[in-house]
N, C-alpha and C. Protein backbone atom coordinates (compact mmCIF):
# COMPACT_ATOMS: atom_id res chain seq x y z
N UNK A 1 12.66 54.01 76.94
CA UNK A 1 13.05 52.63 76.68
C UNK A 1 11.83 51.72 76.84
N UNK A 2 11.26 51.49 77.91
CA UNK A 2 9.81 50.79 77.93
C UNK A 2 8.79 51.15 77.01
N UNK A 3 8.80 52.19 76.48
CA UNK A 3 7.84 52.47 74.79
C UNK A 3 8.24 52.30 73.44
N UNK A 4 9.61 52.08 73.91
CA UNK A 4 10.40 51.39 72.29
C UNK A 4 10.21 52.82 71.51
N UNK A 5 10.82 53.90 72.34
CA UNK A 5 10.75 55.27 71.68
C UNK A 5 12.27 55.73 71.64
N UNK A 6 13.54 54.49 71.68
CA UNK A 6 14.48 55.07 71.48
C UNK A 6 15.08 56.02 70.76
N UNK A 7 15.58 57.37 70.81
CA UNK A 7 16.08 57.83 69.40
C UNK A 7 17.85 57.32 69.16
N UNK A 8 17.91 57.93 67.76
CA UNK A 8 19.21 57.28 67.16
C UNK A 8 20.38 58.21 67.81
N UNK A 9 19.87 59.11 67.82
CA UNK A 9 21.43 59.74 68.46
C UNK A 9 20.70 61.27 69.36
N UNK A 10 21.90 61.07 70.91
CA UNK A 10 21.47 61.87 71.76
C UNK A 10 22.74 62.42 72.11
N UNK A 11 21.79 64.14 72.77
CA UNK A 11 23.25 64.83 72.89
C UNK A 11 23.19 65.29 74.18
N UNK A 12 24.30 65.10 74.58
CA UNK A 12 24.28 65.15 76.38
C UNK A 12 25.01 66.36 76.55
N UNK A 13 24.58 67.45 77.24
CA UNK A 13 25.48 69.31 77.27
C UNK A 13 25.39 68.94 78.67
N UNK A 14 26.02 69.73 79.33
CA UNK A 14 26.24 70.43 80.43
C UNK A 14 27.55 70.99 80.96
N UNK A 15 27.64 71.61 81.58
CA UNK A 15 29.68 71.89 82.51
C UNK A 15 29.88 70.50 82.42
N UNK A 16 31.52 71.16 83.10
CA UNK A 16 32.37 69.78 83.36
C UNK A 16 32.14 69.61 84.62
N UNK A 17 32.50 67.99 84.66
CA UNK A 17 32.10 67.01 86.00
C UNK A 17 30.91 66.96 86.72
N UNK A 18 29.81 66.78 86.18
CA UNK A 18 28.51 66.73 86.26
C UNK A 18 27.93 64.92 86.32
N UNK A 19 28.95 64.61 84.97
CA UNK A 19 28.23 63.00 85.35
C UNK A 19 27.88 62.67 83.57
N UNK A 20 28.37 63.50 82.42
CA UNK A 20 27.78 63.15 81.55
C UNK A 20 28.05 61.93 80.58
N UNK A 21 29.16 61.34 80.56
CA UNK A 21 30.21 60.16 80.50
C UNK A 21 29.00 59.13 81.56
N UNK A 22 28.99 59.50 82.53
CA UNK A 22 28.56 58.53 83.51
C UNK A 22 27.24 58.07 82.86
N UNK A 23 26.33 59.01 82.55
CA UNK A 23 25.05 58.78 82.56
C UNK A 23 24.75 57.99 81.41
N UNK A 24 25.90 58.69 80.25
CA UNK A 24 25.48 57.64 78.45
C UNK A 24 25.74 56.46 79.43
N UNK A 25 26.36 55.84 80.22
CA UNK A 25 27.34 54.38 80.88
C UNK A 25 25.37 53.49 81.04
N UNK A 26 25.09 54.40 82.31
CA UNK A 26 24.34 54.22 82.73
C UNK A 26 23.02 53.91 81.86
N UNK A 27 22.79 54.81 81.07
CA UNK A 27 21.43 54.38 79.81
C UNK A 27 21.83 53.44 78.82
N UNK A 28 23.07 53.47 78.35
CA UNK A 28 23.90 52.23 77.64
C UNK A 28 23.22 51.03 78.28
N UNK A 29 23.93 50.94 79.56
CA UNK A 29 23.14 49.90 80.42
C UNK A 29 21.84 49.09 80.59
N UNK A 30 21.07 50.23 80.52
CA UNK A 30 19.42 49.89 80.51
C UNK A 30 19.31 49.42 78.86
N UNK A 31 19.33 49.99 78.45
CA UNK A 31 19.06 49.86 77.02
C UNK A 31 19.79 48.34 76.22
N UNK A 32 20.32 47.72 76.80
CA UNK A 32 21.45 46.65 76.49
C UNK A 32 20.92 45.47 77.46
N UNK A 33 20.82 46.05 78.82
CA UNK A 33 20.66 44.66 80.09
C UNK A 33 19.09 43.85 79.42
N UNK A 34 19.26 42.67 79.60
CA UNK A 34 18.62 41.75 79.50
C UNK A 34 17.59 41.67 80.97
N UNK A 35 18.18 42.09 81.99
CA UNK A 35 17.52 41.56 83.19
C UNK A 35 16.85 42.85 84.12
N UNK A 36 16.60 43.87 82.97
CA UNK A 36 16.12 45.37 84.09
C UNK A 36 14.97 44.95 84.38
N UNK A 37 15.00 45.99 85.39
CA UNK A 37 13.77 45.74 86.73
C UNK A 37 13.37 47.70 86.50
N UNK A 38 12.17 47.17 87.70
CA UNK A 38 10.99 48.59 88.13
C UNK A 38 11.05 49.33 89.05
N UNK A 39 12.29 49.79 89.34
CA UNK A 39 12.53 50.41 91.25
C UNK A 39 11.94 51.33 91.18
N UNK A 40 11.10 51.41 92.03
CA UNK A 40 10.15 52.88 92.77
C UNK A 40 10.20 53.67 91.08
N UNK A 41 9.75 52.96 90.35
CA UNK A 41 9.27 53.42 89.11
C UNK A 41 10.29 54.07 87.82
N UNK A 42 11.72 53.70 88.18
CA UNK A 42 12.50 53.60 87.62
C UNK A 42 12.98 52.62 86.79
N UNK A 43 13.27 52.22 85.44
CA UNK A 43 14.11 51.06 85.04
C UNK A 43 15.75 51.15 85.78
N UNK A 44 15.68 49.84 85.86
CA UNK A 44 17.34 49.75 86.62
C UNK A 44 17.78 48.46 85.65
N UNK A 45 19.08 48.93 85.45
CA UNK A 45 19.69 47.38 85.03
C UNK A 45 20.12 46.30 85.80
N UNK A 46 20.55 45.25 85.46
CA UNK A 46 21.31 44.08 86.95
C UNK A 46 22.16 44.50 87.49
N UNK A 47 23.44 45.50 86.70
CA UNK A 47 24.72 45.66 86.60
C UNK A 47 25.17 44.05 87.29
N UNK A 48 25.04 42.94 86.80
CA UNK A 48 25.68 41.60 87.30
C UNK A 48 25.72 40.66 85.62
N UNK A 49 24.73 40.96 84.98
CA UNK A 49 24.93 40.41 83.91
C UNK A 49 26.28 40.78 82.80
N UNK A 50 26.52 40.21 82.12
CA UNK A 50 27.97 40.05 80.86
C UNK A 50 27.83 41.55 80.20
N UNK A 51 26.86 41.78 79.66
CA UNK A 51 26.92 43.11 79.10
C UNK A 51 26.99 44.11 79.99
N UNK A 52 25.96 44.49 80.80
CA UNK A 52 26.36 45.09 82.02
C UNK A 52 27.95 45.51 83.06
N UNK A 53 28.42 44.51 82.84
CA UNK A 53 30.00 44.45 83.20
C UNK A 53 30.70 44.73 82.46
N UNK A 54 30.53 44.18 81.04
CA UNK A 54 31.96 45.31 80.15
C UNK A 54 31.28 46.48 80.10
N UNK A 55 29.96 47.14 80.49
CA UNK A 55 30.20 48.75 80.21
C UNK A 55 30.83 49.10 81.31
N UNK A 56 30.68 48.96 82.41
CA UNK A 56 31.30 49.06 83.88
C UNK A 56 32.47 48.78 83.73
N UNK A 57 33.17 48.44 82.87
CA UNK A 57 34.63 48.32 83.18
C UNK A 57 35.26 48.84 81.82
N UNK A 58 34.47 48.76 80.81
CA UNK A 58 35.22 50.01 79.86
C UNK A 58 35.10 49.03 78.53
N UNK A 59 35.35 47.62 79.03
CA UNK A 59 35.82 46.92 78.15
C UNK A 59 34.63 46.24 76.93
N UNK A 60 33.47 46.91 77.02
CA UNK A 60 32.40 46.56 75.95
C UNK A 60 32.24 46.23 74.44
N UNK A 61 32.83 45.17 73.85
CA UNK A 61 32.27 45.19 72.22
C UNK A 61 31.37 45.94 71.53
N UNK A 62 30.44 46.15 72.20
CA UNK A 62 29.33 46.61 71.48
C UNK A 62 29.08 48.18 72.37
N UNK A 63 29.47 48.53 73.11
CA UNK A 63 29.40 49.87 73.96
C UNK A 63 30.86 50.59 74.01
N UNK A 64 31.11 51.19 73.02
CA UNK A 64 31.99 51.88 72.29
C UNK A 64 33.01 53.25 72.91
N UNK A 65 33.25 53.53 73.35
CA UNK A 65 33.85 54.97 74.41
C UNK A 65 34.53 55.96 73.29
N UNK A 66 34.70 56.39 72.82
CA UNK A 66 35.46 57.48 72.17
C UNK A 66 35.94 59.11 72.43
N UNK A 67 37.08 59.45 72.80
CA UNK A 67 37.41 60.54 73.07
C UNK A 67 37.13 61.29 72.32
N UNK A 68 36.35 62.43 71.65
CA UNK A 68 36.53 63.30 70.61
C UNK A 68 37.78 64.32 70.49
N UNK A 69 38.62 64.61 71.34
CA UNK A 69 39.49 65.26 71.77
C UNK A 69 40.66 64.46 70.90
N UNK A 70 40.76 62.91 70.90
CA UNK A 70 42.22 62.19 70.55
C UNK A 70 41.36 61.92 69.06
N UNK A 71 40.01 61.61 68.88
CA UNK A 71 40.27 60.78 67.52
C UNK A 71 39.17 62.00 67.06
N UNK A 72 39.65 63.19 66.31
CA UNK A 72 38.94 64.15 65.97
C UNK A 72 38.81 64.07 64.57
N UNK A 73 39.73 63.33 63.82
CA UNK A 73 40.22 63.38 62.26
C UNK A 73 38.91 62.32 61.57
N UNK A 74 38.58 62.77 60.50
CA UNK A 74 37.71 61.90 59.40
C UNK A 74 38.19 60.71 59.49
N UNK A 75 39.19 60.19 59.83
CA UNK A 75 39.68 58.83 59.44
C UNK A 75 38.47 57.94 60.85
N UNK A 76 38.89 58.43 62.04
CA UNK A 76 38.23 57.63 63.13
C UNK A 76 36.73 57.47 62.92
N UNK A 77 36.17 58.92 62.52
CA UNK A 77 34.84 59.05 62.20
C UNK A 77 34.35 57.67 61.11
N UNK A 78 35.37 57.55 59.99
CA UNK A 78 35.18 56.64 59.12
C UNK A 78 35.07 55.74 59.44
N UNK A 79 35.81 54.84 60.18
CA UNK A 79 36.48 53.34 60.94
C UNK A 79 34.64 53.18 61.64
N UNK A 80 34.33 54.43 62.48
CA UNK A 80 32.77 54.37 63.30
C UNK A 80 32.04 53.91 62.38
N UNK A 81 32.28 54.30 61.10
CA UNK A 81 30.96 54.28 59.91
C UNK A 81 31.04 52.70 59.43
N UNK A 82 32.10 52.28 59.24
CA UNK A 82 32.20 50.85 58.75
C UNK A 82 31.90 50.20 59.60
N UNK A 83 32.56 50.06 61.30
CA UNK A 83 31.97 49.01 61.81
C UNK A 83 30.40 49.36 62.16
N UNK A 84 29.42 50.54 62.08
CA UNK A 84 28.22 50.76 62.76
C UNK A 84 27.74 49.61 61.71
N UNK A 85 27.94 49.22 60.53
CA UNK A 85 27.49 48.89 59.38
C UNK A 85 26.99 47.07 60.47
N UNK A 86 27.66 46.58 61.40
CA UNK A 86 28.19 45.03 61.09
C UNK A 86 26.73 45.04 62.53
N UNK A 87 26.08 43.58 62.92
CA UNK A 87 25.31 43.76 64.09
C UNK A 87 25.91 43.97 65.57
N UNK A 88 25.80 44.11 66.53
CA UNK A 88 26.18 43.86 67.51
C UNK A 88 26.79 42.22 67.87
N UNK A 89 27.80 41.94 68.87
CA UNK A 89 27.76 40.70 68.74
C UNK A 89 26.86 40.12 69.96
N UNK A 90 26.29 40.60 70.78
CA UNK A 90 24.88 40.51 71.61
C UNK A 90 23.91 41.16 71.63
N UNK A 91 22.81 40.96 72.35
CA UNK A 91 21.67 42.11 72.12
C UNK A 91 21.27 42.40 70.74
N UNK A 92 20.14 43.68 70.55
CA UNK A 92 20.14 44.40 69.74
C UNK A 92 20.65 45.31 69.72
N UNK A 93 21.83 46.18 70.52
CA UNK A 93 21.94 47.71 70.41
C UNK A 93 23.78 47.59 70.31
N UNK A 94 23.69 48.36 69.13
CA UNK A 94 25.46 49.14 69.29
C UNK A 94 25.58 50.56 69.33
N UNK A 95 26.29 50.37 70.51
CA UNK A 95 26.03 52.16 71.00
C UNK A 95 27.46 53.06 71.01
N UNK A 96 27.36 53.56 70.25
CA UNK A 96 28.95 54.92 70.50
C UNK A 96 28.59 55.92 71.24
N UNK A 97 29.96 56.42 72.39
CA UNK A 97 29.62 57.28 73.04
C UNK A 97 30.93 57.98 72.75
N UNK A 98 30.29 58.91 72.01
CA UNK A 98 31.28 60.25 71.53
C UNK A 98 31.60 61.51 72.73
N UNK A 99 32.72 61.39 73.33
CA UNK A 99 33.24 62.35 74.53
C UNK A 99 33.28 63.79 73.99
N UNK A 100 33.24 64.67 74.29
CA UNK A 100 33.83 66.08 73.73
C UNK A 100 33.59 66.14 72.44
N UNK A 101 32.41 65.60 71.78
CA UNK A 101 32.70 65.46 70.47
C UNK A 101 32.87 67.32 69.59
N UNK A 102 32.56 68.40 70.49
CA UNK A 102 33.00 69.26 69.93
C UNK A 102 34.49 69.64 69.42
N UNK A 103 34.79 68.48 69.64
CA UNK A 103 36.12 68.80 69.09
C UNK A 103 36.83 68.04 67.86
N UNK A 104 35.85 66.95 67.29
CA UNK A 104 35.98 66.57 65.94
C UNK A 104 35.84 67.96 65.03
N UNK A 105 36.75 67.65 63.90
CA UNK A 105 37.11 68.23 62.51
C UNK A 105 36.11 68.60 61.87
N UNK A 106 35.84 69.63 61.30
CA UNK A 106 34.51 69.21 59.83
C UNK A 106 34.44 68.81 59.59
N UNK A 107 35.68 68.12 58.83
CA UNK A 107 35.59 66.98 57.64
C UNK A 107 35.08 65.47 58.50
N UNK A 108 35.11 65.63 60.04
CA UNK A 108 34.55 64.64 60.82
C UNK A 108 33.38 64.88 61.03
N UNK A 109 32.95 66.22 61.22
CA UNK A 109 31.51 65.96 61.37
C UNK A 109 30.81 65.86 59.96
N UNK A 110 30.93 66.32 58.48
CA UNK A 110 30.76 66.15 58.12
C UNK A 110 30.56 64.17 57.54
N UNK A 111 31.79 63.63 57.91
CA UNK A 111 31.51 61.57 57.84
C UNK A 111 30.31 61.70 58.90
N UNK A 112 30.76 62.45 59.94
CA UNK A 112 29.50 61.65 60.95
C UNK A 112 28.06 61.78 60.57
N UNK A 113 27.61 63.20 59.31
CA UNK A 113 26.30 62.97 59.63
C UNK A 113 25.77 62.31 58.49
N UNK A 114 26.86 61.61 57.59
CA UNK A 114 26.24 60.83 57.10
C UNK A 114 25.59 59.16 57.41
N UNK A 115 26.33 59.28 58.39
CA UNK A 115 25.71 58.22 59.33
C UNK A 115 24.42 58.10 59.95
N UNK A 116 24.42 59.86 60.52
CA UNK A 116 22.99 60.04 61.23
C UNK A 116 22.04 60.35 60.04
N UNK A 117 22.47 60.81 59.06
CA UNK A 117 21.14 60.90 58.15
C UNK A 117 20.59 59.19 57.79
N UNK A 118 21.16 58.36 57.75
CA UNK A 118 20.40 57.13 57.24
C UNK A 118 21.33 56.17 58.60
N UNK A 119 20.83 55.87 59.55
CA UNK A 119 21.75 55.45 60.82
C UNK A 119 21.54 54.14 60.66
N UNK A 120 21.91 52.57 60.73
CA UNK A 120 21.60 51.47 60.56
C UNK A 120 20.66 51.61 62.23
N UNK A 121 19.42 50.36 62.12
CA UNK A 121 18.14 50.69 63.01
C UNK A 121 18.74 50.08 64.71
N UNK A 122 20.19 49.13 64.46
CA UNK A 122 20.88 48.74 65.38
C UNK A 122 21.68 49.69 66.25
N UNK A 123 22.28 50.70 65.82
CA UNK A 123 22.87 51.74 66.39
C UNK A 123 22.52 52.74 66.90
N UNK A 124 22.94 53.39 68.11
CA UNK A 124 22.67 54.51 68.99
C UNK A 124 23.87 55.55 69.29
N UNK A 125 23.58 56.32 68.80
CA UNK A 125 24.66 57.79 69.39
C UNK A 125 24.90 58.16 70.07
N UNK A 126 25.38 58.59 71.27
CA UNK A 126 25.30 59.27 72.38
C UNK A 126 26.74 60.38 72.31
N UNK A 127 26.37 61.79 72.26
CA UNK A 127 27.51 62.64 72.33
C UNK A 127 27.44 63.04 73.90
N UNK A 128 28.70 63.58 73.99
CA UNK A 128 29.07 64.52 75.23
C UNK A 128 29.39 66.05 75.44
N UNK A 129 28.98 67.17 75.81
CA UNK A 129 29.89 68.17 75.24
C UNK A 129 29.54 69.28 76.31
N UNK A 130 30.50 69.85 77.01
CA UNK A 130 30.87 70.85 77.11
C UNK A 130 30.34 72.38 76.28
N UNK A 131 30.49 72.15 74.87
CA UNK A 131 30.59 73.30 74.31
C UNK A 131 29.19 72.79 73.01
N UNK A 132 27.94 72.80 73.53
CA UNK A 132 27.27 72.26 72.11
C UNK A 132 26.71 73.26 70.90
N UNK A 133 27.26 74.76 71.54
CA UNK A 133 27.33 75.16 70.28
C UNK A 133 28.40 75.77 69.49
N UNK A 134 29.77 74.85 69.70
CA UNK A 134 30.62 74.61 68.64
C UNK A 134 29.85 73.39 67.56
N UNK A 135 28.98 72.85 67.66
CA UNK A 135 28.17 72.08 66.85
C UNK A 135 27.51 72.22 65.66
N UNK A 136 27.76 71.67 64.61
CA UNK A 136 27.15 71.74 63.43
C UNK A 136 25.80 71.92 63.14
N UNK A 137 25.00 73.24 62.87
CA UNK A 137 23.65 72.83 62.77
C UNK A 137 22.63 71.57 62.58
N UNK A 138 23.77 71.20 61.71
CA UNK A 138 23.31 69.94 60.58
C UNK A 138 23.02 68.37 62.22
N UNK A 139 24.45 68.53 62.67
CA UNK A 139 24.04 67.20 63.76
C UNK A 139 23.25 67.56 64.71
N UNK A 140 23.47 69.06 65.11
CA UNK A 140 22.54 69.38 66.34
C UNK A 140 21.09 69.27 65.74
N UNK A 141 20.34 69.09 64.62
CA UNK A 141 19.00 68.98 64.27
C UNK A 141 18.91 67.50 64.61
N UNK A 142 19.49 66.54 64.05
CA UNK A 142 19.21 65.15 63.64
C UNK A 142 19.85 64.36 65.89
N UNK A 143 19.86 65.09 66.78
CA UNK A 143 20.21 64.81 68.13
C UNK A 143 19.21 65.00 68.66
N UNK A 144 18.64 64.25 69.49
CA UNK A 144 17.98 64.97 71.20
C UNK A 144 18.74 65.20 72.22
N UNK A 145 18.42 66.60 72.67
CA UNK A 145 19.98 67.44 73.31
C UNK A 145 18.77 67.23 74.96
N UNK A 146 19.93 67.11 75.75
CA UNK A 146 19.16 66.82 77.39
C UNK A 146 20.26 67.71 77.78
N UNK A 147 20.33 68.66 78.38
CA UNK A 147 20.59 69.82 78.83
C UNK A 147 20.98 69.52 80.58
N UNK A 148 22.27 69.27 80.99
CA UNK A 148 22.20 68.33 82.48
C UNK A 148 22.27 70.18 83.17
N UNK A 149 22.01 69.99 84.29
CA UNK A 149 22.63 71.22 85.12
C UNK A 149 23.17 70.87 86.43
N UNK A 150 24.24 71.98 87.11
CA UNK A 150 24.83 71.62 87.98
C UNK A 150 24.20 71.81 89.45
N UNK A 151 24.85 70.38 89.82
CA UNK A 151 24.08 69.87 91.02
C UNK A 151 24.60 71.28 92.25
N UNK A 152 23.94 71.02 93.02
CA UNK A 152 24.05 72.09 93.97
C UNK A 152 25.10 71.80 95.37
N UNK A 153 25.48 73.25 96.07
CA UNK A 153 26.39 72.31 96.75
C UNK A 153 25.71 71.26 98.03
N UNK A 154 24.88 72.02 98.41
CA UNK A 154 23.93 70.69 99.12
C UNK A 154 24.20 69.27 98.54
N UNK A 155 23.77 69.05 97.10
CA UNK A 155 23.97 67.88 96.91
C UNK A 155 24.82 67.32 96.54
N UNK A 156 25.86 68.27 96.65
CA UNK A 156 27.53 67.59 96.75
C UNK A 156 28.00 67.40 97.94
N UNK A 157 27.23 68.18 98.78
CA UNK A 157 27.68 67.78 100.16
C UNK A 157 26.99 66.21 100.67
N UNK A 158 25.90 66.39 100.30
CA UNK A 158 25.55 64.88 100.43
C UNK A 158 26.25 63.83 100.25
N UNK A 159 27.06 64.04 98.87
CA UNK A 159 27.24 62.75 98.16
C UNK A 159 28.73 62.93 98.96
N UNK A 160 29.10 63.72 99.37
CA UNK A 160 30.67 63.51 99.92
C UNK A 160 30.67 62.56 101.40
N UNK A 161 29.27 63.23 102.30
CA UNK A 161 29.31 62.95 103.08
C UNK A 161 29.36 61.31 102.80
N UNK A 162 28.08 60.63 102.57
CA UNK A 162 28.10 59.09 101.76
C UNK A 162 29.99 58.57 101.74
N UNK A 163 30.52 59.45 100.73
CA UNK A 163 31.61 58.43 100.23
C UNK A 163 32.85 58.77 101.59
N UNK A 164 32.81 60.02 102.98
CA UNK A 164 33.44 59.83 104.19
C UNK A 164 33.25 58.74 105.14
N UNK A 165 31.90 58.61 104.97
CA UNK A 165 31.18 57.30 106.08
C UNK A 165 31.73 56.07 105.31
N UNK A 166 31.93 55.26 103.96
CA UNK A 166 32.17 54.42 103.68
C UNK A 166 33.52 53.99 103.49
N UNK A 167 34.44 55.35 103.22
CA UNK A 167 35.36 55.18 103.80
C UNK A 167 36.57 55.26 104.72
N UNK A 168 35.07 55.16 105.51
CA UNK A 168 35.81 55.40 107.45
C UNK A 168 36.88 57.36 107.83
N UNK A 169 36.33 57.83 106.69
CA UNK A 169 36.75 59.16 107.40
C UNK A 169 35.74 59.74 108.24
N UNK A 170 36.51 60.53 109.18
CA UNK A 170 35.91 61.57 109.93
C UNK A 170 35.81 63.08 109.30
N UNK A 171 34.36 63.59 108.95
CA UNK A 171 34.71 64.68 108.34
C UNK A 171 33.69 65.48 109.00
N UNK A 172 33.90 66.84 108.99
CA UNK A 172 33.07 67.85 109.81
C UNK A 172 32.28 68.07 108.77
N UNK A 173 30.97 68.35 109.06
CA UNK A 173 29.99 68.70 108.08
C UNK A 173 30.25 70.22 107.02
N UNK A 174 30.66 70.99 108.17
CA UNK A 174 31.25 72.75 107.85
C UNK A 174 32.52 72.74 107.10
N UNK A 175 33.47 71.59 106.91
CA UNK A 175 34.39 70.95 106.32
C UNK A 175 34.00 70.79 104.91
N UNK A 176 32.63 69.72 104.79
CA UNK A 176 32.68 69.31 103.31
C UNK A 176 31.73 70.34 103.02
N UNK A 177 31.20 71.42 103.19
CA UNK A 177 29.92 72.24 102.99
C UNK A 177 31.47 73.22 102.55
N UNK A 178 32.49 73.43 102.76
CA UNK A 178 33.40 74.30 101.90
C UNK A 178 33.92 73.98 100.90
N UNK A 179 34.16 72.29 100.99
CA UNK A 179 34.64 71.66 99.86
C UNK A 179 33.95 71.52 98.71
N UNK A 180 32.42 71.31 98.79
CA UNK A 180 31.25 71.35 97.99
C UNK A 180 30.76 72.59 97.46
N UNK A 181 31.20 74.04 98.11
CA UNK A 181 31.27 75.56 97.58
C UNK A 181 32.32 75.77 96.82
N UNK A 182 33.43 74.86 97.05
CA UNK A 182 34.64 75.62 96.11
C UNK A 182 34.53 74.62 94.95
N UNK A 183 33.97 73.84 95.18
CA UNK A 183 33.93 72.53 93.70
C UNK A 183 32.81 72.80 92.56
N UNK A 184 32.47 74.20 93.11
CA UNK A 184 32.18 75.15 91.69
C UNK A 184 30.05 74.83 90.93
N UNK A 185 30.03 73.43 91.50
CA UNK A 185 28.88 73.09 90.91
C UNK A 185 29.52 71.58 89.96
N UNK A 186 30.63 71.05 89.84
CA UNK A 186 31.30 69.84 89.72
C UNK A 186 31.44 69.14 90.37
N UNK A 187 30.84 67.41 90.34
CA UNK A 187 30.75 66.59 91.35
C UNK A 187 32.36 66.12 91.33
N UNK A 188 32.70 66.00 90.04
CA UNK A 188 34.07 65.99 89.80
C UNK A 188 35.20 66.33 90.97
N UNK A 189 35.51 67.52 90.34
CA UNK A 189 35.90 68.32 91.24
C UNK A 189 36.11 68.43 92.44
N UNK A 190 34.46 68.26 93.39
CA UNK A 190 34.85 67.98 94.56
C UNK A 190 35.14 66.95 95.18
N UNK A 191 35.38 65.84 94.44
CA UNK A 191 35.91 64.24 94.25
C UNK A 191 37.86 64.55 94.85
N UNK A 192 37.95 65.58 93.79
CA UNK A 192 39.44 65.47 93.64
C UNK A 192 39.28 66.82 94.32
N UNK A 193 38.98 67.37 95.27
CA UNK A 193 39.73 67.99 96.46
C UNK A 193 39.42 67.30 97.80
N UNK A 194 38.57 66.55 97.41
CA UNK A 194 37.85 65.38 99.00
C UNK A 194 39.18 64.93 98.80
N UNK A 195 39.95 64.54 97.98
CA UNK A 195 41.04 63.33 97.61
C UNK A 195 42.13 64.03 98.58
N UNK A 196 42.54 65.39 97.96
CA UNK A 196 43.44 66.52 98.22
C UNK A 196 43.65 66.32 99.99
N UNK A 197 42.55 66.84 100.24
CA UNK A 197 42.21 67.25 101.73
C UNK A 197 42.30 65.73 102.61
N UNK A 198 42.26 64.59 102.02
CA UNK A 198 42.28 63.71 103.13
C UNK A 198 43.82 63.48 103.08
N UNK A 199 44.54 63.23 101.78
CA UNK A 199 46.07 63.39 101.28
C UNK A 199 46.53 64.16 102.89
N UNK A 200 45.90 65.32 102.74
CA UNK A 200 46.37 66.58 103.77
C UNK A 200 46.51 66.28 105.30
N UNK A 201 45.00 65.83 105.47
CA UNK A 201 44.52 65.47 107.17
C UNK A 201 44.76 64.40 107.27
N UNK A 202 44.68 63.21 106.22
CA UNK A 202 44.69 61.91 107.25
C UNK A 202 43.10 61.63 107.46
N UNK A 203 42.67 60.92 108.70
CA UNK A 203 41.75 60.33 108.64
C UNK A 203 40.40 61.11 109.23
N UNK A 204 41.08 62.33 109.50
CA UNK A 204 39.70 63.12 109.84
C UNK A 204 40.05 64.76 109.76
């Protein structure tokens, strides 16, 4: 983003519950905020500014969410193609973030890559997938694929520990170090058995 080396469409692989939904949110963000900053050599966005807040809450004009799973048919693909056509109504960037898109139609991926072969210079792609080689040769050439991998349970144990302290549970370390082994390598996952297990115990 600071070299103005954006590409037009990116493809985000990894397992499930890793963060890959999260992360298009997150670069959406940068790429859109008006007010990013330099943390310890990172771009960060405000997350306080107008654009910034409808991606954070879902509700974005111009930062797009799409299930590939519900709108798999040529028709939705189409509807993408007409409005990519119009500008953003802020900023420069209109960004679709295609979920599961392995699970659009041919006849959908086929609308879609006519989009990516000549993409208007305003628009950005971002897929999601689970499975990226149910993927069309044809889109997987014209993508930059970032390959996420799963976090370890160490660093699920971390992040559990974080969200016990903030909200006032008591949890044994040897506790979430099982919960973070059975949650497979999904931050997900061990979200929704942290959930399970306090359901269970209560407050510690």
């Amino acid at each position: 983003i600071r070299q103005s080396r954006v590409h037009q469409a990116y493809l985000f692989t990894g397992s499930r519950g890793i963060g890959k939904t999260s992360i298009a949110r997150i670069f959406s963000k940068a790429l859109r905020c008006p007010n990013t900053t330099e943390v310890d050599g990172w771009l960060r966005s405000c997350d306080a500014c107008p654009s910034c807040k409808e991606i954070t809450s879902g509700m974005g004009v111009d930062v797009l969410e799409i299930d590939g799973a519900a709108n798999n048919g040529v028709d939705a693909i189409r509807e993408i193609r007409e409005n990519a056509k119009f500008l953003p109504s802020s900023g420069s960037r209109k960004i679709y973030i295609i979920d599961e898109v392995h699970m659009l139609s041919t006849a959908a991926f086929n609308a879609l890559l006519k989009t990516l072969e000549e993409p208007p210079a305003h628009v950005i792609f971002i897929f999601a997938t689970t499975e990226p080689h149910k993927l069309p040769a044809t889109i997987l050439s014209r993508c930059q694929r970032l390959d996420y991998r799963r976090p370890t349970p160490t660093q699920i144990q971390g992040h559990l520990t974080q969200i016990a302290q903030a909200e006032g549970i008591q949890a044994d370390p040897a506790a979430l170090a099982l919960i973070a082994r059975a949650a497979e390598g999904s931050m997900r996952d061990s979200l929704s058995l942290l959930d399970q297990v306090i359901a269970y115990s209560g407050q510690t």
